[in-house]
PDB file of N, CA and C in Angstrom:
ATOM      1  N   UNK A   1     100.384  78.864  26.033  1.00  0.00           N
ATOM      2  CA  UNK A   1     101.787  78.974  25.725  1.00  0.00           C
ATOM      3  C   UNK A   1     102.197  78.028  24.595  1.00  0.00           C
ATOM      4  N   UNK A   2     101.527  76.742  24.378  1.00  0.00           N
ATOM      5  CA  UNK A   2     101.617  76.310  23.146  1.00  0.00           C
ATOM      6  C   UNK A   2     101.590  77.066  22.103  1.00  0.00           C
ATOM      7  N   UNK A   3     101.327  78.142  21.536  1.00  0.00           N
ATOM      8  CA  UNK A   3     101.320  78.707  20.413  1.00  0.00           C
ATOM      9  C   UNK A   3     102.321  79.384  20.436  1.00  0.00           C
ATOM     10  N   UNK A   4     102.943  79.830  21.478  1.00  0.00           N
ATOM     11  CA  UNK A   4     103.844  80.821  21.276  1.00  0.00           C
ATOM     12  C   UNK A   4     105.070  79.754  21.187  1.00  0.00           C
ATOM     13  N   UNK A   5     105.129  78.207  21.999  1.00  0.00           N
ATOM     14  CA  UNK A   5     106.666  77.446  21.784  1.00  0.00           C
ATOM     15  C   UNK A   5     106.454  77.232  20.907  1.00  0.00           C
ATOM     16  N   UNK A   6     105.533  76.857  20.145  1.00  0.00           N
ATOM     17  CA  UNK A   6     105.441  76.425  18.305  1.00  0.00           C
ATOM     18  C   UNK A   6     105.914  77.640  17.396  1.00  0.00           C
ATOM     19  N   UNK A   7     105.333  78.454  17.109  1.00  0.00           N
ATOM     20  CA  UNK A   7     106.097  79.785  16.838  1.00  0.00           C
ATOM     21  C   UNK A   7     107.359  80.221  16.699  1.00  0.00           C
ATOM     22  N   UNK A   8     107.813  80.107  18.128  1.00  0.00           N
ATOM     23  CA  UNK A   8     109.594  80.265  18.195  1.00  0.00           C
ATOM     24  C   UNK A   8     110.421  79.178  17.443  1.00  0.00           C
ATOM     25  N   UNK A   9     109.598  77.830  17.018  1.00  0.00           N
ATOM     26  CA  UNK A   9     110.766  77.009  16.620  1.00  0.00           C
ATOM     27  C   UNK A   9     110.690  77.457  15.151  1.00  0.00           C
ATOM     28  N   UNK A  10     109.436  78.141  14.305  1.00  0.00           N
ATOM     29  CA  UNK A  10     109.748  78.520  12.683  1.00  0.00           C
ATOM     30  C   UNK A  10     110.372  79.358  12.721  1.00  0.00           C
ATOM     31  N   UNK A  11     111.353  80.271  13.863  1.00  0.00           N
ATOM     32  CA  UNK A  11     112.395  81.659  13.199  1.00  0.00           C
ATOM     33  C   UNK A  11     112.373  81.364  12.404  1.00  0.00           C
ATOM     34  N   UNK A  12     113.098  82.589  11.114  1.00  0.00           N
ATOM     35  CA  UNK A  12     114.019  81.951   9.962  1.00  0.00           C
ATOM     36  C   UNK A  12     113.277  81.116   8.974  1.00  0.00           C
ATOM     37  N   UNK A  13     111.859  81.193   9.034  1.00  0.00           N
ATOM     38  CA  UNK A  13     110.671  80.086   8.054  1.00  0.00           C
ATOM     39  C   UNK A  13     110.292  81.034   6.982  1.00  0.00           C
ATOM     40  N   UNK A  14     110.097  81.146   6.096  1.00  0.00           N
ATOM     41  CA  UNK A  14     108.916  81.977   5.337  1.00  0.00           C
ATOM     42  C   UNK A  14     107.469  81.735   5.881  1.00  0.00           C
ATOM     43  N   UNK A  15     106.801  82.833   6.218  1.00  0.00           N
ATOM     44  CA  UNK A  15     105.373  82.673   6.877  1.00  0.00           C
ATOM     45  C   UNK A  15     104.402  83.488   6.064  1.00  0.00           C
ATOM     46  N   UNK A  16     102.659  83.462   5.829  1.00  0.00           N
ATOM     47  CA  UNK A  16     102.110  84.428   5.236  1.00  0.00           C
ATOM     48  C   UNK A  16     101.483  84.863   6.278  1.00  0.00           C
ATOM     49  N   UNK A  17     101.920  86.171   6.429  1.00  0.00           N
ATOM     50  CA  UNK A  17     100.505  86.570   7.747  1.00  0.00           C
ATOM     51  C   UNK A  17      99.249  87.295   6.922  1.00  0.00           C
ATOM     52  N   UNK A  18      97.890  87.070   7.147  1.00  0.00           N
ATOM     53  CA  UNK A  18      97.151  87.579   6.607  1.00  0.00           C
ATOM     54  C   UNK A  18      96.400  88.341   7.568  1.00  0.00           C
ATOM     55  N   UNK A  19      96.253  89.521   7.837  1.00  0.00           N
ATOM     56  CA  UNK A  19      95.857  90.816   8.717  1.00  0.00           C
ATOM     57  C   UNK A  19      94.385  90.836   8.722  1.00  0.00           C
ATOM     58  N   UNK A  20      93.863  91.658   9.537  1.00  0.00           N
ATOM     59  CA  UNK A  20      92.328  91.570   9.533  1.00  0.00           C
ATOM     60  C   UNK A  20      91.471  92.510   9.002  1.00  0.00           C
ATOM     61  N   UNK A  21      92.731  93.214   8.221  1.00  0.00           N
ATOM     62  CA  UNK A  21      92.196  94.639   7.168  1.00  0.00           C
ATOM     63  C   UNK A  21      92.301  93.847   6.092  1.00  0.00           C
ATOM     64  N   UNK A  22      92.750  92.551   5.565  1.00  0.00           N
ATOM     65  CA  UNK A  22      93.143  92.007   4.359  1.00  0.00           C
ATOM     66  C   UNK A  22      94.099  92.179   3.437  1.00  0.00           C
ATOM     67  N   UNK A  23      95.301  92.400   4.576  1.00  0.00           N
ATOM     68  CA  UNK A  23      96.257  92.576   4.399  1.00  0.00           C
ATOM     69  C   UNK A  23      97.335  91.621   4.333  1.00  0.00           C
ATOM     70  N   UNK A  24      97.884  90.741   3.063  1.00  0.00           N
ATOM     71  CA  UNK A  24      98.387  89.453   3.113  1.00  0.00           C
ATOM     72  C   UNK A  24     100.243  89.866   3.388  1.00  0.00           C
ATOM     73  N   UNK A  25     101.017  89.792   3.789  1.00  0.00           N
ATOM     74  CA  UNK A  25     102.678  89.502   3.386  1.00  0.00           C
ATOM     75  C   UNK A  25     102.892  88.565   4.234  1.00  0.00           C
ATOM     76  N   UNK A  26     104.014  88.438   3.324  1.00  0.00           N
ATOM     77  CA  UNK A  26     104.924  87.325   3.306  1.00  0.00           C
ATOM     78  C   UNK A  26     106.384  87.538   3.656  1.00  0.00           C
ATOM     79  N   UNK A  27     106.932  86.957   5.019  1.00  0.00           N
ATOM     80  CA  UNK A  27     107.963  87.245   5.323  1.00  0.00           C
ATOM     81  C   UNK A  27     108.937  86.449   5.962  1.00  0.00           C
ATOM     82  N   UNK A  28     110.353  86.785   6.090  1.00  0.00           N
ATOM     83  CA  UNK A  28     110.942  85.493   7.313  1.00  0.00           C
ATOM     84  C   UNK A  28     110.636  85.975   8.400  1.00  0.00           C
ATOM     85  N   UNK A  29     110.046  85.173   9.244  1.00  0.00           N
ATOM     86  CA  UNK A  29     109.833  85.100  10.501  1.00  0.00           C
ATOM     87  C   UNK A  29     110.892  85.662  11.427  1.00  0.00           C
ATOM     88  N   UNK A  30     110.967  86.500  12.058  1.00  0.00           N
ATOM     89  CA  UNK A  30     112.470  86.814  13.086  1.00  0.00           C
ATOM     90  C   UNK A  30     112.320  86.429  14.388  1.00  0.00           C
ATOM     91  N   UNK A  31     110.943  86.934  14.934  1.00  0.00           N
ATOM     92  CA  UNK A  31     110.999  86.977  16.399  1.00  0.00           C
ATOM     93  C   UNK A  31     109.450  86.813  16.542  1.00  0.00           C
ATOM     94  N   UNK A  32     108.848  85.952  17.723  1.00  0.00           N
ATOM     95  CA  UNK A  32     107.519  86.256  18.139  1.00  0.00           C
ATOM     96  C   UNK A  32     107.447  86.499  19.929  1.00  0.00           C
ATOM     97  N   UNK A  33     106.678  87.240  20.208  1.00  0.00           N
ATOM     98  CA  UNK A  33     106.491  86.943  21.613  1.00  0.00           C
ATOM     99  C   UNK A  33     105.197  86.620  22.508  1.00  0.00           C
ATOM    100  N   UNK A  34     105.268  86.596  23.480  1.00  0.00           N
ATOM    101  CA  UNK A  34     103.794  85.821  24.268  1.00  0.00           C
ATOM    102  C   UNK A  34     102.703  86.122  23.674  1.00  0.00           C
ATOM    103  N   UNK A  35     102.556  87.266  23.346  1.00  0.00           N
ATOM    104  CA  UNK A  35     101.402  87.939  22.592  1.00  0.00           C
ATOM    105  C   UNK A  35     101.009  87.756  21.718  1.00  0.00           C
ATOM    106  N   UNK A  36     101.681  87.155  20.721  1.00  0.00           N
ATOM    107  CA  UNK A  36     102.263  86.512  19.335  1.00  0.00           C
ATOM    108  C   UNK A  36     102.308  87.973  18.351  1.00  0.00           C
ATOM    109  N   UNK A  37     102.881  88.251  19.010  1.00  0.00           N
ATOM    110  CA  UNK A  37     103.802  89.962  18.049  1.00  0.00           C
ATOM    111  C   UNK A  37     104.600  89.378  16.999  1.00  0.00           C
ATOM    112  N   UNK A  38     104.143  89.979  15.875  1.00  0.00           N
ATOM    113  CA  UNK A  38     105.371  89.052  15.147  1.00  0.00           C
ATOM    114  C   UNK A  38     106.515  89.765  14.414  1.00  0.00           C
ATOM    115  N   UNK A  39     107.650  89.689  14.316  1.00  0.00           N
ATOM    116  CA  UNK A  39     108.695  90.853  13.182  1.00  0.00           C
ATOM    117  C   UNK A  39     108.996  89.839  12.573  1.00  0.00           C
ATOM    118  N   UNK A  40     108.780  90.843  10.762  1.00  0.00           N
ATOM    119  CA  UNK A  40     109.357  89.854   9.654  1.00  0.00           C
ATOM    120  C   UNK A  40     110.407  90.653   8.970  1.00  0.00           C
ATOM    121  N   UNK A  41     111.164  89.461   8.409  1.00  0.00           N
ATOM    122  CA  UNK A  41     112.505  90.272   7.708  1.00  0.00           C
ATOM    123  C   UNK A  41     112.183  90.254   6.112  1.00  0.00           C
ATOM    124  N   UNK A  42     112.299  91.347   5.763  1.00  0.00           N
ATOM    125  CA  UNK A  42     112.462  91.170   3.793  1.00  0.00           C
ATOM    126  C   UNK A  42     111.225  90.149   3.061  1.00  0.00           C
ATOM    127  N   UNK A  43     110.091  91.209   3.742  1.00  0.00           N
ATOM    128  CA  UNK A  43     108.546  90.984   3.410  1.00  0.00           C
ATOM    129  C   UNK A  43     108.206  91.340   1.554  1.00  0.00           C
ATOM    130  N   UNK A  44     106.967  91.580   1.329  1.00  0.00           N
ATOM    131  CA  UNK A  44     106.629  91.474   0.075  1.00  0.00           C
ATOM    132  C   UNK A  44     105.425  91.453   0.393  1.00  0.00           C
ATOM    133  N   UNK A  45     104.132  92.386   0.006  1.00  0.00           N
ATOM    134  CA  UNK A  45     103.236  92.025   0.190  1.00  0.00           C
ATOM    135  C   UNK A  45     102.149  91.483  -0.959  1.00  0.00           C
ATOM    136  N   UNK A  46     101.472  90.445  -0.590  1.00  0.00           N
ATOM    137  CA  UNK A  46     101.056  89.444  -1.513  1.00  0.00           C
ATOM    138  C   UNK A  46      99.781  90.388  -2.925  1.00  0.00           C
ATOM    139  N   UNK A  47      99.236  91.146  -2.292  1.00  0.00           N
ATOM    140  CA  UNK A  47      98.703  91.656  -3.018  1.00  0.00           C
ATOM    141  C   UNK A  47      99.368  93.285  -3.431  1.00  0.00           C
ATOM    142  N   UNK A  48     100.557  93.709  -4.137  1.00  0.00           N
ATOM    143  CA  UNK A  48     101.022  94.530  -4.438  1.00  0.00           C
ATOM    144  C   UNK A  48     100.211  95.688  -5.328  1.00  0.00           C
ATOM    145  N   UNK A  49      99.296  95.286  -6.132  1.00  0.00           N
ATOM    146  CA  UNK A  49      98.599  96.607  -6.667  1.00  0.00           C
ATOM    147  C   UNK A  49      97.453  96.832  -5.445  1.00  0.00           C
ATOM    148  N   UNK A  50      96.831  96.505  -4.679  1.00  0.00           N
ATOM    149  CA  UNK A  50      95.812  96.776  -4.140  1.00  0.00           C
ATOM    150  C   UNK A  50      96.302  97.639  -2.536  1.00  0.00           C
ATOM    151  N   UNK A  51      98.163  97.649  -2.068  1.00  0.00           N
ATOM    152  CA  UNK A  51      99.031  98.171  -1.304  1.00  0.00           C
ATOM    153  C   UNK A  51      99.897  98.726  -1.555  1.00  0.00           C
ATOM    154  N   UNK A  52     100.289  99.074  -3.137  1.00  0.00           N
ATOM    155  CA  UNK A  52     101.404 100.056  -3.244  1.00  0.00           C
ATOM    156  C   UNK A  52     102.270 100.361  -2.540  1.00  0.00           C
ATOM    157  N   UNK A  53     101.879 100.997  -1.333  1.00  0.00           N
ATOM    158  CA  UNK A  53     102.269 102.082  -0.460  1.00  0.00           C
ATOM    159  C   UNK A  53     103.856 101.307   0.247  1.00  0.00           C
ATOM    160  N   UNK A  54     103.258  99.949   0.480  1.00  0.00           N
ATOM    161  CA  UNK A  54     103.747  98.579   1.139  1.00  0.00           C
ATOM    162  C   UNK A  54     105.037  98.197   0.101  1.00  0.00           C
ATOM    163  N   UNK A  55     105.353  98.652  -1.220  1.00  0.00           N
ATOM    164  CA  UNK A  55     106.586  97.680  -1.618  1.00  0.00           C
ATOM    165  C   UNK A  55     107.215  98.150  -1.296  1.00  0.00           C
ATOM    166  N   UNK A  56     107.790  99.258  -1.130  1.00  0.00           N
ATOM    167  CA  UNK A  56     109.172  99.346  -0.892  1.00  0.00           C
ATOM    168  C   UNK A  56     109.324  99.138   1.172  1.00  0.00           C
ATOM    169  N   UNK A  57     108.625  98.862   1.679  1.00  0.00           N
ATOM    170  CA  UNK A  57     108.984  98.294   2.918  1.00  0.00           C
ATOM    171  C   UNK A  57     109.498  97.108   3.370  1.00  0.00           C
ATOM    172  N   UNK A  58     111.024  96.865   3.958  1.00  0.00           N
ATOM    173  CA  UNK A  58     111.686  95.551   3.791  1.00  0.00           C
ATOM    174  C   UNK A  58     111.360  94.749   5.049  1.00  0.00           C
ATOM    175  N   UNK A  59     111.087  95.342   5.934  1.00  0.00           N
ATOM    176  CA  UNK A  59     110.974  94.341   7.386  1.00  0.00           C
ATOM    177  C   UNK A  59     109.195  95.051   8.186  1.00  0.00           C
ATOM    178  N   UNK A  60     108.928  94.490   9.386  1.00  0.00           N
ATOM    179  CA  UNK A  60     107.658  94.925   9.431  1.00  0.00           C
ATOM    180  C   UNK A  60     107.756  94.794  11.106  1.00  0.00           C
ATOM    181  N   UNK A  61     106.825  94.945  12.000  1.00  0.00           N
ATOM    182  CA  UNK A  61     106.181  94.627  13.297  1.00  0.00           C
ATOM    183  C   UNK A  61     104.990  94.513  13.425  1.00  0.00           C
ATOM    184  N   UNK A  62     104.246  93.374  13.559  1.00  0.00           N
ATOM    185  CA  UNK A  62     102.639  93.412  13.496  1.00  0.00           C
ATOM    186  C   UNK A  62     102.093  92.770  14.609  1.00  0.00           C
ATOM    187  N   UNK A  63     101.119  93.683  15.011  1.00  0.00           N
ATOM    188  CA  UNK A  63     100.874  93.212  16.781  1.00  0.00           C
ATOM    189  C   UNK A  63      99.953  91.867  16.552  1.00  0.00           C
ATOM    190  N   UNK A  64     100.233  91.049  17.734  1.00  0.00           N
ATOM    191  CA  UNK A  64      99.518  89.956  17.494  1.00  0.00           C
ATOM    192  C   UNK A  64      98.154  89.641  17.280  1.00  0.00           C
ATOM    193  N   UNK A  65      97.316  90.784  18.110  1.00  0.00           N
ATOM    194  CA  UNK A  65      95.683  91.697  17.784  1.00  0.00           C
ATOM    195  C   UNK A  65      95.161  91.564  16.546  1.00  0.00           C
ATOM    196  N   UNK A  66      96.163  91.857  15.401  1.00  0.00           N
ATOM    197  CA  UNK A  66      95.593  92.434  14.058  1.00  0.00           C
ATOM    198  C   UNK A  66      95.456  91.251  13.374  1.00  0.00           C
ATOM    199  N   UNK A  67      96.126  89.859  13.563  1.00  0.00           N
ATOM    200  CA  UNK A  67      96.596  88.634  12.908  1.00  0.00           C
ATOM    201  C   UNK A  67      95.147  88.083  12.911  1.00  0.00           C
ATOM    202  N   UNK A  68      94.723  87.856  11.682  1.00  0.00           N
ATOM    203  CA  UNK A  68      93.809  86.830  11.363  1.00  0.00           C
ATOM    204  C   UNK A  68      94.364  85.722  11.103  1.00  0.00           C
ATOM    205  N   UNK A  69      95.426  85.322  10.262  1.00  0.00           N
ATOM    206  CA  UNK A  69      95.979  84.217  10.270  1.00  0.00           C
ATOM    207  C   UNK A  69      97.244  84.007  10.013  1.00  0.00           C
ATOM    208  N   UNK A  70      98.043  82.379   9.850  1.00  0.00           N
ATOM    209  CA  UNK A  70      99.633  82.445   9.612  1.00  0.00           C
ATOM    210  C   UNK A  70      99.765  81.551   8.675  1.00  0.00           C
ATOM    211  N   UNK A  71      99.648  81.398   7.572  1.00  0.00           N
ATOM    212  CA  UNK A  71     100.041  80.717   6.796  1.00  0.00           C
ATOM    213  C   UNK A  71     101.510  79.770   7.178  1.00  0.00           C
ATOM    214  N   UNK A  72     102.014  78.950   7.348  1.00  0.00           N
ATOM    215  CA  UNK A  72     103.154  77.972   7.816  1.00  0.00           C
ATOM    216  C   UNK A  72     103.064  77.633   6.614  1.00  0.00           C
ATOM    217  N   UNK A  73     104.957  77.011   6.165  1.00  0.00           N
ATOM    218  CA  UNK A  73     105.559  76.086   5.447  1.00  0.00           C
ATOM    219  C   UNK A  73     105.380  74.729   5.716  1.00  0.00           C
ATOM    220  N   UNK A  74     104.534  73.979   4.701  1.00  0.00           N
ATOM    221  CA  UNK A  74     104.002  72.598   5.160  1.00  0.00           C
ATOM    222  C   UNK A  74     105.339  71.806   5.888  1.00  0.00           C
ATOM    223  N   UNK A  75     106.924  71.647   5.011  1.00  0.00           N
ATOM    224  CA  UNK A  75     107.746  70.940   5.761  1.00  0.00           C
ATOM    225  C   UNK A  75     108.019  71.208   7.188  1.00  0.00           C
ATOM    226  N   UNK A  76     107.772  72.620   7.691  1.00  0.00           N
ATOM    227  CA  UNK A  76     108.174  72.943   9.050  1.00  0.00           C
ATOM    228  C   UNK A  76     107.462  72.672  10.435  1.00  0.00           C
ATOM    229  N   UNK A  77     106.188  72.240   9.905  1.00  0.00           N
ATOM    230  CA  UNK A  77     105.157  71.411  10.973  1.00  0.00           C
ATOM    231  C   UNK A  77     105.425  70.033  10.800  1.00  0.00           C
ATOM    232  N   UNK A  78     105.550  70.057  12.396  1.00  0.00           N
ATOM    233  CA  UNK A  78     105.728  68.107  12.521  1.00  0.00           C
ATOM    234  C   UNK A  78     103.952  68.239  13.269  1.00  0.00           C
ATOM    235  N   UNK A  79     103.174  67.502  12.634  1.00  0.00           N
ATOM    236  CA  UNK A  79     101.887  67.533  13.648  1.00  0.00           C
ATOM    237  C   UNK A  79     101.737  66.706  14.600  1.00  0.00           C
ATOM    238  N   UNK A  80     102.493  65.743  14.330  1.00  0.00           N
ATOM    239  CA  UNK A  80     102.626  64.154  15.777  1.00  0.00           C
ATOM    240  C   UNK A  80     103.328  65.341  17.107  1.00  0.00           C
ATOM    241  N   UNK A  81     103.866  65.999  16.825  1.00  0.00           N
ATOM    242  CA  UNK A  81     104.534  66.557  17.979  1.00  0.00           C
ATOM    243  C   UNK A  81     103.758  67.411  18.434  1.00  0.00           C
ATOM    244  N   UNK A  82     103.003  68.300  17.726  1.00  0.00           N
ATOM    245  CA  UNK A  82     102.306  69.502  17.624  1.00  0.00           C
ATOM    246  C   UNK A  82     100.679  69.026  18.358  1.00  0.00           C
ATOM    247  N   UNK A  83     100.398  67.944  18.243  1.00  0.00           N
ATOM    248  CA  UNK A  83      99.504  66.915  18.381  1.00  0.00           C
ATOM    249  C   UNK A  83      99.946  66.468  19.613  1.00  0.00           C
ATOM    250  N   UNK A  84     100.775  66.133  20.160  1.00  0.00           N
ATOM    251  CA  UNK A  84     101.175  65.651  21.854  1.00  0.00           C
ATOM    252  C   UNK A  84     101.268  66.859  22.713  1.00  0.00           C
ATOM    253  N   UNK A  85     102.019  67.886  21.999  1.00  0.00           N
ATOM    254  CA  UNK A  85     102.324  69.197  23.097  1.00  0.00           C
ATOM    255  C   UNK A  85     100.725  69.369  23.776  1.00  0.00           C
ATOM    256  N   UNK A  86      99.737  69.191  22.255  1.00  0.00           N
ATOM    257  CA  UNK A  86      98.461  69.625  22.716  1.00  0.00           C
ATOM    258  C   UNK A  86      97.815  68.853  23.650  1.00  0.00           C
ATOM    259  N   UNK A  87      97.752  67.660  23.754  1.00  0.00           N
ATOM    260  CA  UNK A  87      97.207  66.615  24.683  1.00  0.00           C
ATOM    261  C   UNK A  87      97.650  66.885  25.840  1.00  0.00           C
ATOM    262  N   UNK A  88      98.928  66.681  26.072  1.00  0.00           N
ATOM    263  CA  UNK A  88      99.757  66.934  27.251  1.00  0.00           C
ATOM    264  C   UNK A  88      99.363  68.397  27.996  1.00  0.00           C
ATOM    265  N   UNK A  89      99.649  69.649  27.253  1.00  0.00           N
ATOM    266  CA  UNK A  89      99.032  70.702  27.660  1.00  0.00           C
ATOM    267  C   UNK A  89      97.556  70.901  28.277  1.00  0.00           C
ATOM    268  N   UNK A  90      96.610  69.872  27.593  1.00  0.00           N
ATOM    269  CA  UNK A  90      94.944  69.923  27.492  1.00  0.00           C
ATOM    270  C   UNK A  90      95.141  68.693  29.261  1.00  0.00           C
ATOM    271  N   UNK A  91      96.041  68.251  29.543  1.00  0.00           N
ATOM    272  CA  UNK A  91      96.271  67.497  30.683  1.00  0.00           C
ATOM    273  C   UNK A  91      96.616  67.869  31.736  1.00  0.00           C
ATOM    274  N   UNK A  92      97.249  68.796  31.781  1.00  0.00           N
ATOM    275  CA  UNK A  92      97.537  69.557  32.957  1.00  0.00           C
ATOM    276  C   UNK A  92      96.634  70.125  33.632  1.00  0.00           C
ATOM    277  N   UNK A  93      96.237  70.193  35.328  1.00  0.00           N
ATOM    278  CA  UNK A  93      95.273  71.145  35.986  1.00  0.00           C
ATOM    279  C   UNK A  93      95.382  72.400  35.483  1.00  0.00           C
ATOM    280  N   UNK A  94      94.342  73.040  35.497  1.00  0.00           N
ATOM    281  CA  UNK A  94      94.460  74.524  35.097  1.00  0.00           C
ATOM    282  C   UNK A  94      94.706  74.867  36.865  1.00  0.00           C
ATOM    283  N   UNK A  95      95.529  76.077  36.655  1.00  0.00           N
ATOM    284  CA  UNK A  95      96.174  77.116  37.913  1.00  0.00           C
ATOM    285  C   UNK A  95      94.710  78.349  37.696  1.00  0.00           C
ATOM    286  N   UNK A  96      93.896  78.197  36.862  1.00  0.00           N
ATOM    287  CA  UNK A  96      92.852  79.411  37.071  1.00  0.00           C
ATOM    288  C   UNK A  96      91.647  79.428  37.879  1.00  0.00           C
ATOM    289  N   UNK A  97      91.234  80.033  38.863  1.00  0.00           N
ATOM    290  CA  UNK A  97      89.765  79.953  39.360  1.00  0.00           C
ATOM    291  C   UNK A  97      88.687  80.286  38.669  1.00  0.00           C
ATOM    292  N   UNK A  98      87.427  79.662  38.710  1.00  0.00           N
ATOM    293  CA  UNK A  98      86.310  79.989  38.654  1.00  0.00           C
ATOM    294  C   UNK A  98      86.193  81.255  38.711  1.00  0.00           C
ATOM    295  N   UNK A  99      85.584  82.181  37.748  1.00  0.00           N
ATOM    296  CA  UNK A  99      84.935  83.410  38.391  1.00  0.00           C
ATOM    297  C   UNK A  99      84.204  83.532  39.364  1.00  0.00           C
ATOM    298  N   UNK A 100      83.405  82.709  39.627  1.00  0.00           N
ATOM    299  CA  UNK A 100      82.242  83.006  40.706  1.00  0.00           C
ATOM    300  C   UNK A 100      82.609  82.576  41.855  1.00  0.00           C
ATOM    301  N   UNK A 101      83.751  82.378  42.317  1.00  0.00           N
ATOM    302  CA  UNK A 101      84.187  81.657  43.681  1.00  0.00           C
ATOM    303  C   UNK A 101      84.950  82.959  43.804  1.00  0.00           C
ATOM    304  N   UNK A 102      84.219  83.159  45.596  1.00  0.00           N
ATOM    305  CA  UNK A 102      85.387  84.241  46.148  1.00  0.00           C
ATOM    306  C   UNK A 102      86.103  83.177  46.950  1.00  0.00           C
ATOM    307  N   UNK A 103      87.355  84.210  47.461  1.00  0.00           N
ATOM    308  CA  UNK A 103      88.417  83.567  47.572  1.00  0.00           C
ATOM    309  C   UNK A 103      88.639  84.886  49.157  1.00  0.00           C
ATOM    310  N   UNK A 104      88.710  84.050  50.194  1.00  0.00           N
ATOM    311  CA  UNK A 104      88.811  84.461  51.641  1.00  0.00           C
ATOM    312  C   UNK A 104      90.214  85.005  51.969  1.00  0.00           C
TER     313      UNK A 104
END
């Protein structure tokens, strides 16, 4: 769930998502969810002659599956924070069982 509270705080960021067909745009961030689904507003895609098809499309939905990566705005990461959520998170018991343990 760390990825997804980090996520929700860039709404409203410029982000690059780069797809796993090699597919780069660039968009404002609107909404993500658990899945990390992402909708962008008033995209552009980074490589325009090699996607044509793609400029005149202003907003997008891209399942979180297809995301190879997210490019972030360096000012919008605090990493000291981003850096504790993780410790703290990596601290908690896990609630998951073992596969190999049945359970009566």
């Amino acid at each position: 769930m760390l990825f997804y509270s980090f996520f929700k705080t860039l709404v409203d960021q410029e982000v690059t998502v780069e797809l796993k067909n090699d597919l780069a745009i660039t968009g404002v961030l609107k909404s993500v969810d658990q899945f990390l689904n992402i909708k962008l507003d008033n995209i552009h895609v980074v490589d325009e002659e090699r996607y044509p098809h793609m400029i005149t499309v202003k907003n997008c939905f891209i399942r979180g599956s297809v995301v190879r990566y997210v490019k972030l705005p360096a000012q919008a990461v605090d990493t000291a924070l981003l850096q504790d959520a993780a410790r703290r998170e990596a601290a908690q018991p896990s609630t998951a069982q073992p596969a190999n343990v049945k359970v009566k």
